[in-house]
C-alpha atoms as a PDB file:
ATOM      1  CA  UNK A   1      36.069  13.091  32.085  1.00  0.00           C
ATOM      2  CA  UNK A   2      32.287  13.087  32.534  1.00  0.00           C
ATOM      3  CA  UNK A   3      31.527  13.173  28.610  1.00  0.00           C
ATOM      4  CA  UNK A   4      34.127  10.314  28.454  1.00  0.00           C
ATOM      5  CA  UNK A   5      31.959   8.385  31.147  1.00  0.00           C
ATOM      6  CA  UNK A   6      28.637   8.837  29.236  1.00  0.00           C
ATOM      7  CA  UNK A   7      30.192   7.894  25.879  1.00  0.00           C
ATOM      8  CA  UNK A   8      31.134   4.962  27.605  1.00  0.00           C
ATOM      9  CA  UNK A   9      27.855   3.921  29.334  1.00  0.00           C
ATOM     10  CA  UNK A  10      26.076   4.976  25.718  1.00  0.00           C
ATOM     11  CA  UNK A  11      28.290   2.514  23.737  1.00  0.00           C
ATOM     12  CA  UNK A  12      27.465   0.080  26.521  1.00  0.00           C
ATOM     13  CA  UNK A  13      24.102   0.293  26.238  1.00  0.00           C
ATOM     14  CA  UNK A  14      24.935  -0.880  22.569  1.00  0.00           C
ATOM     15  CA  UNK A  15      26.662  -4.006  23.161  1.00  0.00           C
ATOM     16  CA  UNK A  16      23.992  -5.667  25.368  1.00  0.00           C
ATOM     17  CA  UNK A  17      22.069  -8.336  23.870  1.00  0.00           C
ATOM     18  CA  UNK A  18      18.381  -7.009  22.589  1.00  0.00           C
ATOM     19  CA  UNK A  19      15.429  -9.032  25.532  1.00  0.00           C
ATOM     20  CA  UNK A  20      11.961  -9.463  23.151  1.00  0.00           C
ATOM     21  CA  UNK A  21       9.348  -9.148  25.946  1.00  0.00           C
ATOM     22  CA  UNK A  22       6.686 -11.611  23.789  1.00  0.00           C
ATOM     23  CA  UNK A  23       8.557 -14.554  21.746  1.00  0.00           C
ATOM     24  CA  UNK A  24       7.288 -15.852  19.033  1.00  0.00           C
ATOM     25  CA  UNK A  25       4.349 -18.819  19.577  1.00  0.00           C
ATOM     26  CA  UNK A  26       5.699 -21.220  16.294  1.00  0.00           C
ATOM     27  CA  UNK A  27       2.857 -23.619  17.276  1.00  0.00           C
ATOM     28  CA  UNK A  28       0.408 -21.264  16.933  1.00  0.00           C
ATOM     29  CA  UNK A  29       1.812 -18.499  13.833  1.00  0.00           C
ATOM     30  CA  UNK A  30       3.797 -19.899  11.239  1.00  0.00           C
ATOM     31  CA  UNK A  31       6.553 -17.893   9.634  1.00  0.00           C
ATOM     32  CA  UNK A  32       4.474 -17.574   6.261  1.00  0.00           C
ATOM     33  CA  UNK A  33       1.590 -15.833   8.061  1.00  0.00           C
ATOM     34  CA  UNK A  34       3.994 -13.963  10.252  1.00  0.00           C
ATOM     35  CA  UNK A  35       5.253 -11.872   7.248  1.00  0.00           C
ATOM     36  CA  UNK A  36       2.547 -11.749   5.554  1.00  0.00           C
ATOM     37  CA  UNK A  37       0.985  -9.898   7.845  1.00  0.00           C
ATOM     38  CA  UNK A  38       4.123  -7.983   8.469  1.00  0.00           C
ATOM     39  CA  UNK A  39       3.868  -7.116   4.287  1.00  0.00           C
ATOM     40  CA  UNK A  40       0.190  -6.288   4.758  1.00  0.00           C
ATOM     41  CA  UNK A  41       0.761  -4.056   7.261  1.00  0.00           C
ATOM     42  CA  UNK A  42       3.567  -2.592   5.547  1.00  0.00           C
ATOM     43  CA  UNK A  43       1.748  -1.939   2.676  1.00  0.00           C
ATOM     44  CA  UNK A  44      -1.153  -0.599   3.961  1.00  0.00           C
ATOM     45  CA  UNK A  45       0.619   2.184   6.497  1.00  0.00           C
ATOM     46  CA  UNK A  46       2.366   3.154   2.664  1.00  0.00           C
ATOM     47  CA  UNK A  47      -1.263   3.170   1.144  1.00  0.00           C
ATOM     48  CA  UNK A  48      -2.682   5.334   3.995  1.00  0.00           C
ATOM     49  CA  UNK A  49       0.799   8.204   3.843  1.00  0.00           C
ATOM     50  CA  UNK A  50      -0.057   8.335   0.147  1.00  0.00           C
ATOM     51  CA  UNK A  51      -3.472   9.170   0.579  1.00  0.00           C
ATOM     52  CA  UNK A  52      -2.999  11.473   3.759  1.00  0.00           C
ATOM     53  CA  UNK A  53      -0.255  12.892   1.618  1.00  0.00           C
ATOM     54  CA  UNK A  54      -1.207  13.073  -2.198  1.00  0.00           C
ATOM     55  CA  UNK A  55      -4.561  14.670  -0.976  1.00  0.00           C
ATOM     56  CA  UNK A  56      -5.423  15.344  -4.657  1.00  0.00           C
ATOM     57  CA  UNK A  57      -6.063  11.531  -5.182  1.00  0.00           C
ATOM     58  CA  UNK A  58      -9.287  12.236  -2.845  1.00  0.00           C
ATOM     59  CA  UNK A  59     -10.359  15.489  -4.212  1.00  0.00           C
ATOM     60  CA  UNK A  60     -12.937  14.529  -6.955  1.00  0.00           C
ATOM     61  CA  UNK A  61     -16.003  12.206  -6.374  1.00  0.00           C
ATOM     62  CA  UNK A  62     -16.300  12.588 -10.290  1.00  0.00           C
ATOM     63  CA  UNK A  63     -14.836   9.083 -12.434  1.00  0.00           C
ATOM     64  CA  UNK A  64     -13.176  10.828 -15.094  1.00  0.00           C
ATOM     65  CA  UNK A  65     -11.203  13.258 -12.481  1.00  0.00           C
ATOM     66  CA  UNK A  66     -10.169  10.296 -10.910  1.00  0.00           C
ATOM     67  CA  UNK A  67      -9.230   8.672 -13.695  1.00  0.00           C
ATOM     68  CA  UNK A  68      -7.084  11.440 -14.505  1.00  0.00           C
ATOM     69  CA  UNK A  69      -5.349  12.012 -10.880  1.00  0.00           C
ATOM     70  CA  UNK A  70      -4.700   8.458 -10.853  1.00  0.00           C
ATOM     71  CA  UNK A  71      -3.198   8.403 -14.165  1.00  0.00           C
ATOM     72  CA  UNK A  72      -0.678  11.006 -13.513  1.00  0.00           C
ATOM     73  CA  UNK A  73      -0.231  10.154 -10.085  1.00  0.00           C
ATOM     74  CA  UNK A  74       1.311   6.161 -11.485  1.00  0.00           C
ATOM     75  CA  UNK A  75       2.857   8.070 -14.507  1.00  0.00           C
ATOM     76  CA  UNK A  76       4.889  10.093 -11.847  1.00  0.00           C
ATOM     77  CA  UNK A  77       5.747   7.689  -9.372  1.00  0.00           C
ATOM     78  CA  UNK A  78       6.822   5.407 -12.514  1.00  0.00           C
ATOM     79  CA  UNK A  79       5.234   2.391 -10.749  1.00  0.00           C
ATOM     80  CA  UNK A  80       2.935   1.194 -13.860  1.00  0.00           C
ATOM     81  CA  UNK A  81       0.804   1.927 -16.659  1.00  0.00           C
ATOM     82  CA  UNK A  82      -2.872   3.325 -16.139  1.00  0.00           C
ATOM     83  CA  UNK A  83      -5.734   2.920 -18.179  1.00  0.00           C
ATOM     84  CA  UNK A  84      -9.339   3.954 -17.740  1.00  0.00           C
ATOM     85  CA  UNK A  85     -11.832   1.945 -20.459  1.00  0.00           C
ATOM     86  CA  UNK A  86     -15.683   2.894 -20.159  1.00  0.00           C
ATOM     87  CA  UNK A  87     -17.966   0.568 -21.539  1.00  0.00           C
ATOM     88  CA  UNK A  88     -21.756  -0.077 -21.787  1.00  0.00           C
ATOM     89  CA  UNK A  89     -22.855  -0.472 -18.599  1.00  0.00           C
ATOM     90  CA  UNK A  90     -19.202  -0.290 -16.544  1.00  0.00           C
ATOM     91  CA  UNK A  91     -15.787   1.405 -16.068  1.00  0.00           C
ATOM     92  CA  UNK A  92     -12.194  -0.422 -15.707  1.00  0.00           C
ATOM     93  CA  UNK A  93      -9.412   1.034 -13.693  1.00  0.00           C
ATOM     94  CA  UNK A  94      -6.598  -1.057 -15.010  1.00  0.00           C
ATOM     95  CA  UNK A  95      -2.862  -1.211 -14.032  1.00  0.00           C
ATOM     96  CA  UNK A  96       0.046  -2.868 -14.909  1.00  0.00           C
ATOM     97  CA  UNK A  97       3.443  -3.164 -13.146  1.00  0.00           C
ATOM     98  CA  UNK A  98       6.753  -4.783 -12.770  1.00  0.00           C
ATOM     99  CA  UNK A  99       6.402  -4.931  -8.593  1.00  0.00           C
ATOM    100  CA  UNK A 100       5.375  -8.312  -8.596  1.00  0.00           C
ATOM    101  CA  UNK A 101       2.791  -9.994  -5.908  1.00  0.00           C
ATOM    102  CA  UNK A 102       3.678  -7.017  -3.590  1.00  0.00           C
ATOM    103  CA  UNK A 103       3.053  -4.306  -6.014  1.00  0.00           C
ATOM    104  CA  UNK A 104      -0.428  -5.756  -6.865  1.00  0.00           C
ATOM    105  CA  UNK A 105      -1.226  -5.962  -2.749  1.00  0.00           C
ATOM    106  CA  UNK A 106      -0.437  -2.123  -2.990  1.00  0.00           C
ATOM    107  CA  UNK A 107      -2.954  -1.908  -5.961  1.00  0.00           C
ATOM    108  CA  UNK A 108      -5.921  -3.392  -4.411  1.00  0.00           C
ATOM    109  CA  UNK A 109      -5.206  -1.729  -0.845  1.00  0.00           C
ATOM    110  CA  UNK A 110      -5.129   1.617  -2.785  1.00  0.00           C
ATOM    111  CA  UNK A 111      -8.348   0.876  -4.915  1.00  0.00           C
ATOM    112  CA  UNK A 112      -9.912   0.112  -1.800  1.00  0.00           C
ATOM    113  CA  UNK A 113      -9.168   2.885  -0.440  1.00  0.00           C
ATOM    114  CA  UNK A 114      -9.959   5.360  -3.187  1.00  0.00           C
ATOM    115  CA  UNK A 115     -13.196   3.912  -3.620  1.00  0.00           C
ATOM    116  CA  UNK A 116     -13.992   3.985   0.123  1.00  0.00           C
ATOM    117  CA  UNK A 117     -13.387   7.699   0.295  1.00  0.00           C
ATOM    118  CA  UNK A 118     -13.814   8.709  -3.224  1.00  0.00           C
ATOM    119  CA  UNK A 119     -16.520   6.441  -5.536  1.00  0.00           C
ATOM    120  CA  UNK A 120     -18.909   5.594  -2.533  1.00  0.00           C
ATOM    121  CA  UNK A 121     -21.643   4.983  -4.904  1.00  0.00           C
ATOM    122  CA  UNK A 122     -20.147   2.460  -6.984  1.00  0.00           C
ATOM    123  CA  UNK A 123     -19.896  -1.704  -6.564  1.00  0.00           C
ATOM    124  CA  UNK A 124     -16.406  -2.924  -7.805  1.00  0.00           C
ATOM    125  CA  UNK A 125     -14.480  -6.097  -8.102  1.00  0.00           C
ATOM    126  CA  UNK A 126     -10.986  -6.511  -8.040  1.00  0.00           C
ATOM    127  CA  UNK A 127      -9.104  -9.314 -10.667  1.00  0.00           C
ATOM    128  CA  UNK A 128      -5.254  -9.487 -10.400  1.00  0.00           C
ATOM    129  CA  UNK A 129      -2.185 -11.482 -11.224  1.00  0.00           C
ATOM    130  CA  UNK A 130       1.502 -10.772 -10.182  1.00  0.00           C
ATOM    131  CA  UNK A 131       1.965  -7.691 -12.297  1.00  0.00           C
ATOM    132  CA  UNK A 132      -1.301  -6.329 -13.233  1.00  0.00           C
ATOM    133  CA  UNK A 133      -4.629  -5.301 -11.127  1.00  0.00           C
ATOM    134  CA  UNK A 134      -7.788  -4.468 -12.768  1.00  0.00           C
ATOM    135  CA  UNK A 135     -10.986  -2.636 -10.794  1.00  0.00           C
ATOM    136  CA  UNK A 136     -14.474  -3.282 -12.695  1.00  0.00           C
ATOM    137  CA  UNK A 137     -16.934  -0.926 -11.205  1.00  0.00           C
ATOM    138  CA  UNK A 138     -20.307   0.606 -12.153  1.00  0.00           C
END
């Protein structure tokens, strides 16, 4: 009988209703900035286990290497198409997806990130639309 008393008090601790400790504040966070935050953070915990994870993507400093890890790293994870164009002067890290806004926040956080750890030494911009993100860089 004492397993059947603990199942009991385990289900019951199921049923009760769930107590937030911190509601909401409407008047001062508005459900639009509430999730995107939310996304944001979402997306940049993924960006971060990637990283941590796929420690390849920050084992070159060198462009090309990284052009290459990158390549086969989105060819692999079938999230987009890579390209790497040099020209006079600057290098484009370009990709192009069918996530959406979402998959283009993941871009830039992951850009960010590679050239925070990786490219040190070079100034980029970021342009993006829904399903594309481009990095120009020198």
């Amino acid at each position: 009988m004492p397993d059947e008393i603990s199942r009991n008090e385990l289900f019951d601790n199921f049923n009760k209703s769930v107590n937030y400790k911190d509601e909401i504040n409407f008047e001062k966070h508005s459900m639009n900035n509430i999730i995107n935050e939310t996304v944001e953070k979402a997306i940049n915990d993924i960006v971060i286990k990637i990283i941590n994870t796929k420690t390849i993507l920050t084992s070159s400093k060198n462009v090309d290497e990284i052009a290459k890890i990158c390549e086969k790293f989105f060819q692999d994870s079938n999230f987009g198409t890579f390209e790497y164009i040099q020209k006079t002067g600057r290098n484009n890290f370009k990709v192009v997806h069918k996530s959406g806004d979402n998959g283009t926040k993941f871009l830039g956080k992951f850009f960010e990130k590679i050239f925070k750890t990786c490219l040190k030494n070079y100034s980029y911009h970021i342009i993006s639309n829904e399903n594309s993100l481009c990095v120009i860089f020198r």
